[in-house]
PDB file of N, CA and C in Angstrom:
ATOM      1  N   UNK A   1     179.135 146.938  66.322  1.00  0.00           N
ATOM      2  CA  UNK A   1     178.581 148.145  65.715  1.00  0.00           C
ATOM      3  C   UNK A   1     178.964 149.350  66.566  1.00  0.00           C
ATOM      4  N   UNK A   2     179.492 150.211  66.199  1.00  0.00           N
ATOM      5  CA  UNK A   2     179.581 151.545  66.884  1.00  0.00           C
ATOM      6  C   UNK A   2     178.808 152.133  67.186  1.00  0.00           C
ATOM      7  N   UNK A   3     178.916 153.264  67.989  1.00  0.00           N
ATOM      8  CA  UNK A   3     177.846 154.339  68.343  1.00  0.00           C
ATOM      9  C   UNK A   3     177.247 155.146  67.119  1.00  0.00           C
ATOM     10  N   UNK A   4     175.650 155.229  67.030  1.00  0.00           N
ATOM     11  CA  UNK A   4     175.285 155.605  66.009  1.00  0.00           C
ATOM     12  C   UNK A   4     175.752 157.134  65.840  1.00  0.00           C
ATOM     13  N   UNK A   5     175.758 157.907  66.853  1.00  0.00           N
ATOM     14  CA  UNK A   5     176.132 159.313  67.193  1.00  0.00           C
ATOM     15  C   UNK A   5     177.407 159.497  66.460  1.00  0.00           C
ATOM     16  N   UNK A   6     178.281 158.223  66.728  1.00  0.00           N
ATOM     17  CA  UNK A   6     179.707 158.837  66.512  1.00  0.00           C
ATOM     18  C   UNK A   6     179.630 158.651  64.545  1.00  0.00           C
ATOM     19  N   UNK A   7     178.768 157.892  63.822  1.00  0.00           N
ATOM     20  CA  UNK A   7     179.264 157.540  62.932  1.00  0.00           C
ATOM     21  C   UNK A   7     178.111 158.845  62.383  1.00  0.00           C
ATOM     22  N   UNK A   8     177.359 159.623  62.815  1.00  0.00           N
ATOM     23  CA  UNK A   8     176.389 160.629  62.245  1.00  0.00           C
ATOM     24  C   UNK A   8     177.408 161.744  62.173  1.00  0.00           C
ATOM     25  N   UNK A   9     178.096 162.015  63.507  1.00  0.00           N
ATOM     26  CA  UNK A   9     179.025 162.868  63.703  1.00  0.00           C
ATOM     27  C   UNK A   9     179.875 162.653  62.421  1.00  0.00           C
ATOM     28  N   UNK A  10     180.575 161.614  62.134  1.00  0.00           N
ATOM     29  CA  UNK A  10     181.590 161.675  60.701  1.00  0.00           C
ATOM     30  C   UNK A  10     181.115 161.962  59.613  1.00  0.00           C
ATOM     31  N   UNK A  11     179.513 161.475  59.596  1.00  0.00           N
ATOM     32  CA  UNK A  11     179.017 162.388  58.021  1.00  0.00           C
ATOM     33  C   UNK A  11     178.828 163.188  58.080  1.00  0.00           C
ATOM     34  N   UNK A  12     178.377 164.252  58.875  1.00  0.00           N
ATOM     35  CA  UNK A  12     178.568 165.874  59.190  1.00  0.00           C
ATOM     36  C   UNK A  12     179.943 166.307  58.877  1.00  0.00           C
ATOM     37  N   UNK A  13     181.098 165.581  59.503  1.00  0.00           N
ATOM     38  CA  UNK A  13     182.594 166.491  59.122  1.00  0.00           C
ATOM     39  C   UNK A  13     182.862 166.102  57.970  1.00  0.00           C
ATOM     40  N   UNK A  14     182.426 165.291  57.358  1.00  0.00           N
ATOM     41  CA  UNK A  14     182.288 164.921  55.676  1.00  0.00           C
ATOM     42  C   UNK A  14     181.253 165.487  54.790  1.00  0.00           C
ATOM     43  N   UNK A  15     180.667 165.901  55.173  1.00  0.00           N
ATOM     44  CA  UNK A  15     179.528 167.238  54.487  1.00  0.00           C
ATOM     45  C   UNK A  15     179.766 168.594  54.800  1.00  0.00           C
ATOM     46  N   UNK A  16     180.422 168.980  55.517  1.00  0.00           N
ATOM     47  CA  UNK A  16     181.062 170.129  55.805  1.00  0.00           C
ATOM     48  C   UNK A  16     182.370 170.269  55.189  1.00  0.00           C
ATOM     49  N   UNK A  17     183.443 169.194  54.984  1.00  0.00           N
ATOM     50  CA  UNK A  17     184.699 169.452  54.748  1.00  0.00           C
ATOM     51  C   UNK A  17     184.097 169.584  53.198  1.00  0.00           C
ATOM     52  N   UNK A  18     183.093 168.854  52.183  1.00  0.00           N
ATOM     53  CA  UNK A  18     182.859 169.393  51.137  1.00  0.00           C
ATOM     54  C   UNK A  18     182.283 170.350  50.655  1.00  0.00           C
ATOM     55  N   UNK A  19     181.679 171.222  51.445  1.00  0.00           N
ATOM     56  CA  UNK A  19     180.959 172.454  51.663  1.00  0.00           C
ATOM     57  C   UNK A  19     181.947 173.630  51.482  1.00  0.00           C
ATOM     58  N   UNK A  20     183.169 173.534  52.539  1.00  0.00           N
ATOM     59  CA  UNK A  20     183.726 174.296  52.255  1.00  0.00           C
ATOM     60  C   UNK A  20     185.441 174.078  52.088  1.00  0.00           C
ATOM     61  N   UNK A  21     185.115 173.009  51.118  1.00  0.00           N
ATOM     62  CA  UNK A  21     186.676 173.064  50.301  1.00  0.00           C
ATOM     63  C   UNK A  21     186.971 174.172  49.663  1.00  0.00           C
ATOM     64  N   UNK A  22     186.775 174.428  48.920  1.00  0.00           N
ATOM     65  CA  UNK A  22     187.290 175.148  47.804  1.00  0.00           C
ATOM     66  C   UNK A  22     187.513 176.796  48.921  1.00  0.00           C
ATOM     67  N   UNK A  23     186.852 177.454  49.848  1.00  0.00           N
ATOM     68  CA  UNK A  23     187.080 178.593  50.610  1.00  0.00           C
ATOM     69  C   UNK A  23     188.417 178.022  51.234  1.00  0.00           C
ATOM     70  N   UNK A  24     188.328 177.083  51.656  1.00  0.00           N
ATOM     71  CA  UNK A  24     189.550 176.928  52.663  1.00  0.00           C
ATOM     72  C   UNK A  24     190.722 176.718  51.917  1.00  0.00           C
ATOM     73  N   UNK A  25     190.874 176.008  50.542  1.00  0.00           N
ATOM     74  CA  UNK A  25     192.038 176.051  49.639  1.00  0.00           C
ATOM     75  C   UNK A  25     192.495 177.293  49.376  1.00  0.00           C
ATOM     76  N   UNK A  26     191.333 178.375  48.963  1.00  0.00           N
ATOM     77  CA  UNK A  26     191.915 179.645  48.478  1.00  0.00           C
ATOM     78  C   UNK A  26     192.649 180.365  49.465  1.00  0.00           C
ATOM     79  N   UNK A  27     191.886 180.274  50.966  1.00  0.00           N
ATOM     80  CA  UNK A  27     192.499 180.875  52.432  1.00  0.00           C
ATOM     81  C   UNK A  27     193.612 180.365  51.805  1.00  0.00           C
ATOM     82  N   UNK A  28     193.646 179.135  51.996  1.00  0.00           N
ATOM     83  CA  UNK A  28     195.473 178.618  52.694  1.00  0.00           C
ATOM     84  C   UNK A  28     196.264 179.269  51.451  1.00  0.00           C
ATOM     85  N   UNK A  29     195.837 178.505  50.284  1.00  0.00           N
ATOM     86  CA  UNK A  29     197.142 179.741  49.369  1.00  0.00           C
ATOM     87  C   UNK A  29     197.215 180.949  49.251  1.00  0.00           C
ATOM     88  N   UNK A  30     196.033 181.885  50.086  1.00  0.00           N
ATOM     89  CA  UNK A  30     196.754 183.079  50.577  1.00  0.00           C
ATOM     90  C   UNK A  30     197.767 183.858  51.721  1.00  0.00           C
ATOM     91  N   UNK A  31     197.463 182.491  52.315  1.00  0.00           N
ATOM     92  CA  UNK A  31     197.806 182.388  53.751  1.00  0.00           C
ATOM     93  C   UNK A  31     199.265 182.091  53.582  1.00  0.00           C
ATOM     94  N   UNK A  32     199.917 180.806  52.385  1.00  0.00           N
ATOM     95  CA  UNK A  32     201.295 180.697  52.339  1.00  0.00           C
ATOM     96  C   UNK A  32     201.870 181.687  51.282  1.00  0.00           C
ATOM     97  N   UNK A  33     201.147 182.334  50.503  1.00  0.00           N
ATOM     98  CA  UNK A  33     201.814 183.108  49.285  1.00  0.00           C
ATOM     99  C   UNK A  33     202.807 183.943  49.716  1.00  0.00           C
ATOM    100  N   UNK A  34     203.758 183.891  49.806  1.00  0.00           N
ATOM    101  CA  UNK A  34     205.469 184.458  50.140  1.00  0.00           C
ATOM    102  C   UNK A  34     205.224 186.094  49.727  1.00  0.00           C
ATOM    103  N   UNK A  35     204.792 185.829  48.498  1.00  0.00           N
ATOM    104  CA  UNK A  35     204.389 187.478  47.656  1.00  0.00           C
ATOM    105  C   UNK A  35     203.625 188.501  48.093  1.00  0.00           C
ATOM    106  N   UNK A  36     202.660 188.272  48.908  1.00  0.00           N
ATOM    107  CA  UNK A  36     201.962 189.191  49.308  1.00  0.00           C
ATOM    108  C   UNK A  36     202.511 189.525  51.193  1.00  0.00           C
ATOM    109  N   UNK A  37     202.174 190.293  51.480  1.00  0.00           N
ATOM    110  CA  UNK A  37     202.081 191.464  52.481  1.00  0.00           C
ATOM    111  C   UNK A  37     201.959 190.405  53.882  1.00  0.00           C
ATOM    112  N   UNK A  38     202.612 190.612  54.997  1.00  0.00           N
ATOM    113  CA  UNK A  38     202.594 189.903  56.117  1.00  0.00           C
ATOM    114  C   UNK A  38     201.359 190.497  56.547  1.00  0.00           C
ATOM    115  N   UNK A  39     200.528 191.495  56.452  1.00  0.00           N
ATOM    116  CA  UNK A  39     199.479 191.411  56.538  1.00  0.00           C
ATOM    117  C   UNK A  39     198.041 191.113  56.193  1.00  0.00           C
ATOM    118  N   UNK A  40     198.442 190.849  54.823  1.00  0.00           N
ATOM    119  CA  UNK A  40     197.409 190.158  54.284  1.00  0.00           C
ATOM    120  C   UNK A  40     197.221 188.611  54.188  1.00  0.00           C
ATOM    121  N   UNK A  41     198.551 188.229  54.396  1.00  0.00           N
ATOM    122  CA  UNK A  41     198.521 186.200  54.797  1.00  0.00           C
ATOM    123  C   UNK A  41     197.978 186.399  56.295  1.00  0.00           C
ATOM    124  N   UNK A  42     198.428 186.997  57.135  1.00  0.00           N
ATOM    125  CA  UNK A  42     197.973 186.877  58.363  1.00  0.00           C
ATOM    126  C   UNK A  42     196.427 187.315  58.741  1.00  0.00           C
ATOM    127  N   UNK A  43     195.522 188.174  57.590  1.00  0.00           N
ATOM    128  CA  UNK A  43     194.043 188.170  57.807  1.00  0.00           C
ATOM    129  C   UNK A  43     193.574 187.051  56.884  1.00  0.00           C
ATOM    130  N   UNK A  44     194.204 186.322  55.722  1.00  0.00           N
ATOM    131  CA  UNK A  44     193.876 185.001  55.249  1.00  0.00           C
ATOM    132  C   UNK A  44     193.625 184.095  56.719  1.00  0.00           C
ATOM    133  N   UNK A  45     194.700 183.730  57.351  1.00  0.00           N
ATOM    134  CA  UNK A  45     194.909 182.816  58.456  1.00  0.00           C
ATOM    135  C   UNK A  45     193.525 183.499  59.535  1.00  0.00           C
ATOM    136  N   UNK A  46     193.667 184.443  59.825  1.00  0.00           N
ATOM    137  CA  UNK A  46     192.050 184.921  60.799  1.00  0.00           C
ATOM    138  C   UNK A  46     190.609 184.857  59.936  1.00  0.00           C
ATOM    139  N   UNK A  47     190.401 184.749  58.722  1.00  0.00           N
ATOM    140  CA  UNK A  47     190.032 184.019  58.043  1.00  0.00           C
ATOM    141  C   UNK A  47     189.646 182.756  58.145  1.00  0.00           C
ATOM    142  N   UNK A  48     190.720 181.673  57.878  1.00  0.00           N
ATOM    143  CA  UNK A  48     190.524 180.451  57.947  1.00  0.00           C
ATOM    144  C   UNK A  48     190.238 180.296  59.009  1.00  0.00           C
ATOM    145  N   UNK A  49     190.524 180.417  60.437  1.00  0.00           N
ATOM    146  CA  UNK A  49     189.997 180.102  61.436  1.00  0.00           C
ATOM    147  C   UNK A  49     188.847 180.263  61.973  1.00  0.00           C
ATOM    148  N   UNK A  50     188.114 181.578  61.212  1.00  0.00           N
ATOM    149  CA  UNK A  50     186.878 181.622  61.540  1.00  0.00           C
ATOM    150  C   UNK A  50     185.603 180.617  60.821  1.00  0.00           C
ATOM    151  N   UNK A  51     186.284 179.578  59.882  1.00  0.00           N
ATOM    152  CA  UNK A  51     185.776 178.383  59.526  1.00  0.00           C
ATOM    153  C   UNK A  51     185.645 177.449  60.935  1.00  0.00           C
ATOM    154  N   UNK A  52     184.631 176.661  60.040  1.00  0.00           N
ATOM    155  CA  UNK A  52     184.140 175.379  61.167  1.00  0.00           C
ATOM    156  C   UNK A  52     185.598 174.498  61.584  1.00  0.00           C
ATOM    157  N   UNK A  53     185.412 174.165  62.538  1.00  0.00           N
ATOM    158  CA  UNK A  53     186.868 173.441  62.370  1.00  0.00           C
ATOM    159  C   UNK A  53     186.665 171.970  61.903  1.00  0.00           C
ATOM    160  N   UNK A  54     184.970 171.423  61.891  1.00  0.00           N
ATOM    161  CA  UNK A  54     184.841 169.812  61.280  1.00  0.00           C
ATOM    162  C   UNK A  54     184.903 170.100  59.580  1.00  0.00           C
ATOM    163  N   UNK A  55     185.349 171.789  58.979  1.00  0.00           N
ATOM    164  CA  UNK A  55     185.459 171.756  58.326  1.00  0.00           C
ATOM    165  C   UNK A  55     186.943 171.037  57.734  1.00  0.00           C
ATOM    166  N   UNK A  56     187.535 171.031  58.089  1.00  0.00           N
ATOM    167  CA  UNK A  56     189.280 170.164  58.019  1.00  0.00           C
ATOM    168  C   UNK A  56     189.285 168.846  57.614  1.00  0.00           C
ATOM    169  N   UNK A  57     189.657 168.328  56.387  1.00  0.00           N
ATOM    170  CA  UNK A  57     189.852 166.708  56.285  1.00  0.00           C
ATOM    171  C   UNK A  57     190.289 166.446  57.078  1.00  0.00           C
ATOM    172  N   UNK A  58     191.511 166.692  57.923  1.00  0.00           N
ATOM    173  CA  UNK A  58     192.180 165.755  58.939  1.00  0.00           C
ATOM    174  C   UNK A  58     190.856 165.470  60.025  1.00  0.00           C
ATOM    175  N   UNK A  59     189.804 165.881  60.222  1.00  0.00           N
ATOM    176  CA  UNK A  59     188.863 165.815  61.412  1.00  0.00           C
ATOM    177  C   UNK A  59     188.148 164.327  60.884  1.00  0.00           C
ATOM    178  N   UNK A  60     188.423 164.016  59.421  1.00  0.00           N
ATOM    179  CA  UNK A  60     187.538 162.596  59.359  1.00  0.00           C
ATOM    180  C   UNK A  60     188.299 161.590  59.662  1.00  0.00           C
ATOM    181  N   UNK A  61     186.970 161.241  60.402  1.00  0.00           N
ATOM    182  CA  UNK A  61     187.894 159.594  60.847  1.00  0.00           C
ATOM    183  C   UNK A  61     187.475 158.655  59.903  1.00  0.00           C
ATOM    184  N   UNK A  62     188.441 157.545  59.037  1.00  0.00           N
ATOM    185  CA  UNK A  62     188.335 156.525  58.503  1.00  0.00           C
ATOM    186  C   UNK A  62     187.406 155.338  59.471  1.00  0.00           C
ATOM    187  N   UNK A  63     186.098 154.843  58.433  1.00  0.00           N
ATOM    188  CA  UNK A  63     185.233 154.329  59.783  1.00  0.00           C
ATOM    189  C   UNK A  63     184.597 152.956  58.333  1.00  0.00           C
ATOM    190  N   UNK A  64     184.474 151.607  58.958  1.00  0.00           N
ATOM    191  CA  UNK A  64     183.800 150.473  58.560  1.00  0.00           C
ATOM    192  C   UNK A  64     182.732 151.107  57.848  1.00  0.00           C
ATOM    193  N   UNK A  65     182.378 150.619  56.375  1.00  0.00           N
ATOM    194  CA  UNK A  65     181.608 150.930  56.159  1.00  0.00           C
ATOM    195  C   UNK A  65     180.109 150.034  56.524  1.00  0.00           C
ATOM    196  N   UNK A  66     180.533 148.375  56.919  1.00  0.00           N
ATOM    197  CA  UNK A  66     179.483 147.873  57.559  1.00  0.00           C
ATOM    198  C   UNK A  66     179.256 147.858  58.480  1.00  0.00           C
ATOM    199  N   UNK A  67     180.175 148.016  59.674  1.00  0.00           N
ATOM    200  CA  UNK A  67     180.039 148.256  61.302  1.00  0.00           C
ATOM    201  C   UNK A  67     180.347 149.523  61.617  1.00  0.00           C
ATOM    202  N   UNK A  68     180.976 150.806  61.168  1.00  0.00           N
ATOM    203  CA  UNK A  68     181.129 151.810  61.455  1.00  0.00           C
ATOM    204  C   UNK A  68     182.643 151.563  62.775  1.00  0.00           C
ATOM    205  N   UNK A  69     183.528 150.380  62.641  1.00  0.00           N
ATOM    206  CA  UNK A  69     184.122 150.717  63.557  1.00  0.00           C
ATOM    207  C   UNK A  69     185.572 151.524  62.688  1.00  0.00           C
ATOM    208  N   UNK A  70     186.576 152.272  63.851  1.00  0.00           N
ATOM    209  CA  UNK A  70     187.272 153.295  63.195  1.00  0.00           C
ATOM    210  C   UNK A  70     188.631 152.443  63.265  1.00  0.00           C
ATOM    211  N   UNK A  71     188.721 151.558  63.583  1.00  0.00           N
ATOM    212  CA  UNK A  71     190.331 150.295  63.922  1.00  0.00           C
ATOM    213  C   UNK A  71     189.967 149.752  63.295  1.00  0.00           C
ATOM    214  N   UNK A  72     191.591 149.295  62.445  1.00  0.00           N
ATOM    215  CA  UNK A  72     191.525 148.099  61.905  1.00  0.00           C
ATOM    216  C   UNK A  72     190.811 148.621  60.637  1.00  0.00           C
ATOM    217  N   UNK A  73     190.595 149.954  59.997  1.00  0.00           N
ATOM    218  CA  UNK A  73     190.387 150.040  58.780  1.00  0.00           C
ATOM    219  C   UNK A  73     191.342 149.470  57.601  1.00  0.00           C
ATOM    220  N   UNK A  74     190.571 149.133  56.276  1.00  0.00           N
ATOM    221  CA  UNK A  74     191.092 148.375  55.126  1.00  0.00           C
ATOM    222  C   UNK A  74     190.990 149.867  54.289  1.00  0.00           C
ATOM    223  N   UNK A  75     191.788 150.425  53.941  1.00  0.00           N
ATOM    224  CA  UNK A  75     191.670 151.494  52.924  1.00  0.00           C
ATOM    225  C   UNK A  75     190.762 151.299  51.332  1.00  0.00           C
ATOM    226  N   UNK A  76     191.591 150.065  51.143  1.00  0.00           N
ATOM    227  CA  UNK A  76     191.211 150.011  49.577  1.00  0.00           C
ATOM    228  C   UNK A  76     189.718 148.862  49.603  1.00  0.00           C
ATOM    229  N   UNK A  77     189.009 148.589  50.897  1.00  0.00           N
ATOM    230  CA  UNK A  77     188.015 147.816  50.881  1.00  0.00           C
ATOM    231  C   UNK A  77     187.053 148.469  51.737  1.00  0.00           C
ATOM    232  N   UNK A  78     187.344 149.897  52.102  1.00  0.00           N
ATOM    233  CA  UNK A  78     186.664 150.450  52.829  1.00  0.00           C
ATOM    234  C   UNK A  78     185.865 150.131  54.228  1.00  0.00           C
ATOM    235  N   UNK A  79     186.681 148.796  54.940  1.00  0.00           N
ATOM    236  CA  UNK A  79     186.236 147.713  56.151  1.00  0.00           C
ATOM    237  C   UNK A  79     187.073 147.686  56.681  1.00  0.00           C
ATOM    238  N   UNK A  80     186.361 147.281  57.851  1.00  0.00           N
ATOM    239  CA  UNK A  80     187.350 146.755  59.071  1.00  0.00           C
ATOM    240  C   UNK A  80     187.990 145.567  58.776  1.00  0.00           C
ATOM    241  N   UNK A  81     189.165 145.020  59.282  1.00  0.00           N
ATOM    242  CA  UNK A  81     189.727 143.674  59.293  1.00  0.00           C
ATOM    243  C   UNK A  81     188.787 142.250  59.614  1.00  0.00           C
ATOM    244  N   UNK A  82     187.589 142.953  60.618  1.00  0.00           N
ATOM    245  CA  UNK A  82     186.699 141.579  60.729  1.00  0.00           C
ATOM    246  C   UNK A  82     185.840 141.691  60.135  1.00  0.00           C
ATOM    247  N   UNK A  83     184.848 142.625  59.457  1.00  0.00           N
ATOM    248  CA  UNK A  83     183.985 142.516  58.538  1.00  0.00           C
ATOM    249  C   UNK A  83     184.745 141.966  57.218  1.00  0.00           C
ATOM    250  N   UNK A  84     185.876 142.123  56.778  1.00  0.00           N
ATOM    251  CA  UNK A  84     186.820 141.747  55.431  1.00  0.00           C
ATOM    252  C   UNK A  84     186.246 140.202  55.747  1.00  0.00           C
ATOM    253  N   UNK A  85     187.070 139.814  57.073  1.00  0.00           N
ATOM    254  CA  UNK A  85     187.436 138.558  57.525  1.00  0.00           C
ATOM    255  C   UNK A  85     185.815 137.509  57.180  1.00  0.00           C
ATOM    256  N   UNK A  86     184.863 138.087  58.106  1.00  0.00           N
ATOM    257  CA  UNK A  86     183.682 137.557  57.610  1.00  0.00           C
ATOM    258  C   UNK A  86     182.845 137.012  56.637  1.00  0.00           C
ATOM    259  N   UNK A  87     182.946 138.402  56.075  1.00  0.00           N
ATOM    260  CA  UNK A  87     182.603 138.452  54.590  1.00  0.00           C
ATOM    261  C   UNK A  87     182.922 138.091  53.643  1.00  0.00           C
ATOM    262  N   UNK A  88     184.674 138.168  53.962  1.00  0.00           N
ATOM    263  CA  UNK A  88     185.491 136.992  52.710  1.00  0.00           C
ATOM    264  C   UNK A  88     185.193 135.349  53.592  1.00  0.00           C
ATOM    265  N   UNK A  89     185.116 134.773  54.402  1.00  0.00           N
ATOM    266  CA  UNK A  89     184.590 133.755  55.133  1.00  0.00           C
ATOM    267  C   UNK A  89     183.717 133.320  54.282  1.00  0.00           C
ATOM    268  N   UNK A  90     182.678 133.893  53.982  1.00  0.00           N
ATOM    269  CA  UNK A  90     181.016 133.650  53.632  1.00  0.00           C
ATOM    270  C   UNK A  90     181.287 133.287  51.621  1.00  0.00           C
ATOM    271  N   UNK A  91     181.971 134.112  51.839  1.00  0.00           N
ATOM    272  CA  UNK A  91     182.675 134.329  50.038  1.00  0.00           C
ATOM    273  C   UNK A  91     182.038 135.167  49.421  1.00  0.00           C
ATOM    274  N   UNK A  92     181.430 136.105  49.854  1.00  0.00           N
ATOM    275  CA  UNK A  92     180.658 137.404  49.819  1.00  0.00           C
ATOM    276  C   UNK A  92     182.167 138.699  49.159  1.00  0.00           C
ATOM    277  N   UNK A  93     182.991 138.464  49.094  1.00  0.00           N
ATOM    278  CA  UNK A  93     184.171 139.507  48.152  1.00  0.00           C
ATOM    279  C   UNK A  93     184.999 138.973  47.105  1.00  0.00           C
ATOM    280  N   UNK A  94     184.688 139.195  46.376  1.00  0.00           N
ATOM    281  CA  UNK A  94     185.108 138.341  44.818  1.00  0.00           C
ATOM    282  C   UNK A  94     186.093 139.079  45.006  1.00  0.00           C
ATOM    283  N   UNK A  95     187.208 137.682  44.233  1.00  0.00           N
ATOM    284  CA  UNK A  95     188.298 137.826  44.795  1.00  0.00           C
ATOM    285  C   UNK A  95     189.239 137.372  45.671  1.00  0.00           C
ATOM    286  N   UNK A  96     188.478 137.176  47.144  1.00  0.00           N
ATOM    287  CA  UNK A  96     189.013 137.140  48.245  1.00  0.00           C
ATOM    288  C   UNK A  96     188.959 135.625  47.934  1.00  0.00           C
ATOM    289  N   UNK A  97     190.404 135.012  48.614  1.00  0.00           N
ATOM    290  CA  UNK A  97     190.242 134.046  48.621  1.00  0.00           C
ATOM    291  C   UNK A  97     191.351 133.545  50.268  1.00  0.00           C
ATOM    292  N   UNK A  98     190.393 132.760  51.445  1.00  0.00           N
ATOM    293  CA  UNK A  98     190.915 132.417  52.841  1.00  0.00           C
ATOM    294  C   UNK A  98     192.315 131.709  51.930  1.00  0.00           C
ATOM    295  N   UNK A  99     193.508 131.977  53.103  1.00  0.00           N
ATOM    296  CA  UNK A  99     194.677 131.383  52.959  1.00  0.00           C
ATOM    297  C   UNK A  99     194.710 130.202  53.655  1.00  0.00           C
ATOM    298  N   UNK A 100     195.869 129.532  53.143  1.00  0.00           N
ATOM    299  CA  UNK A 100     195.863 128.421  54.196  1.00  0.00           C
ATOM    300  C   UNK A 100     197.138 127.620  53.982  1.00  0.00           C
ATOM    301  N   UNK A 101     198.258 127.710  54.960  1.00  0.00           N
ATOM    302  CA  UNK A 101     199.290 126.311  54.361  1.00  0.00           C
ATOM    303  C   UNK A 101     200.051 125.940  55.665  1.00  0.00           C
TER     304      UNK A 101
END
């Protein structure tokens, strides 16, 4: 099990990055728009920075959803490799079926 801190910490930068999506999309496509004024992309960009910075998807870490650990994540099962392992063990993931030859 991980640190409870660290996995509280990831739902905060995951309640924040949805808080303020939609401000930070509009920043950035003002920020790259070719069309407008090198000074007005460049107060977009002082702008965006004056956002949270756990506002940023890249700040979430992919984390177990039964142990909270951040290695060894399964994308499309939302687990670690040993909770998968376990759990398909037990036969607890329909579907899963242990290999063997």
């Amino acid at each position: 099990m991980a640190k409870k801190s660290s996995i509280e910490k990831n739902k905060h930068r995951e309640k924040l990055v949805k808080q303020y999506a939609a401000r930070r999309k509009r920043l950035k496509t003002l920020a790259e728009d070719q069309t407008l004024t090198a000074e007005e992309r460049f107060a977009a960009r002082l702008k965006l920075a004056e956002l949270p910075r756990n506002s940023s998807a890249v700040r979430i870490r992919n984390r177990c959803e039964v142990s909270g650990r951040p290695r060894g994540f399964i994308g499309k099962m939302k687990m670690s490799r040993i909770a998968v392992r376990d759990l398909g063990s037990r036969g607890q993931i329909p579907g899963l079926v242990k290999s063997s030859w």
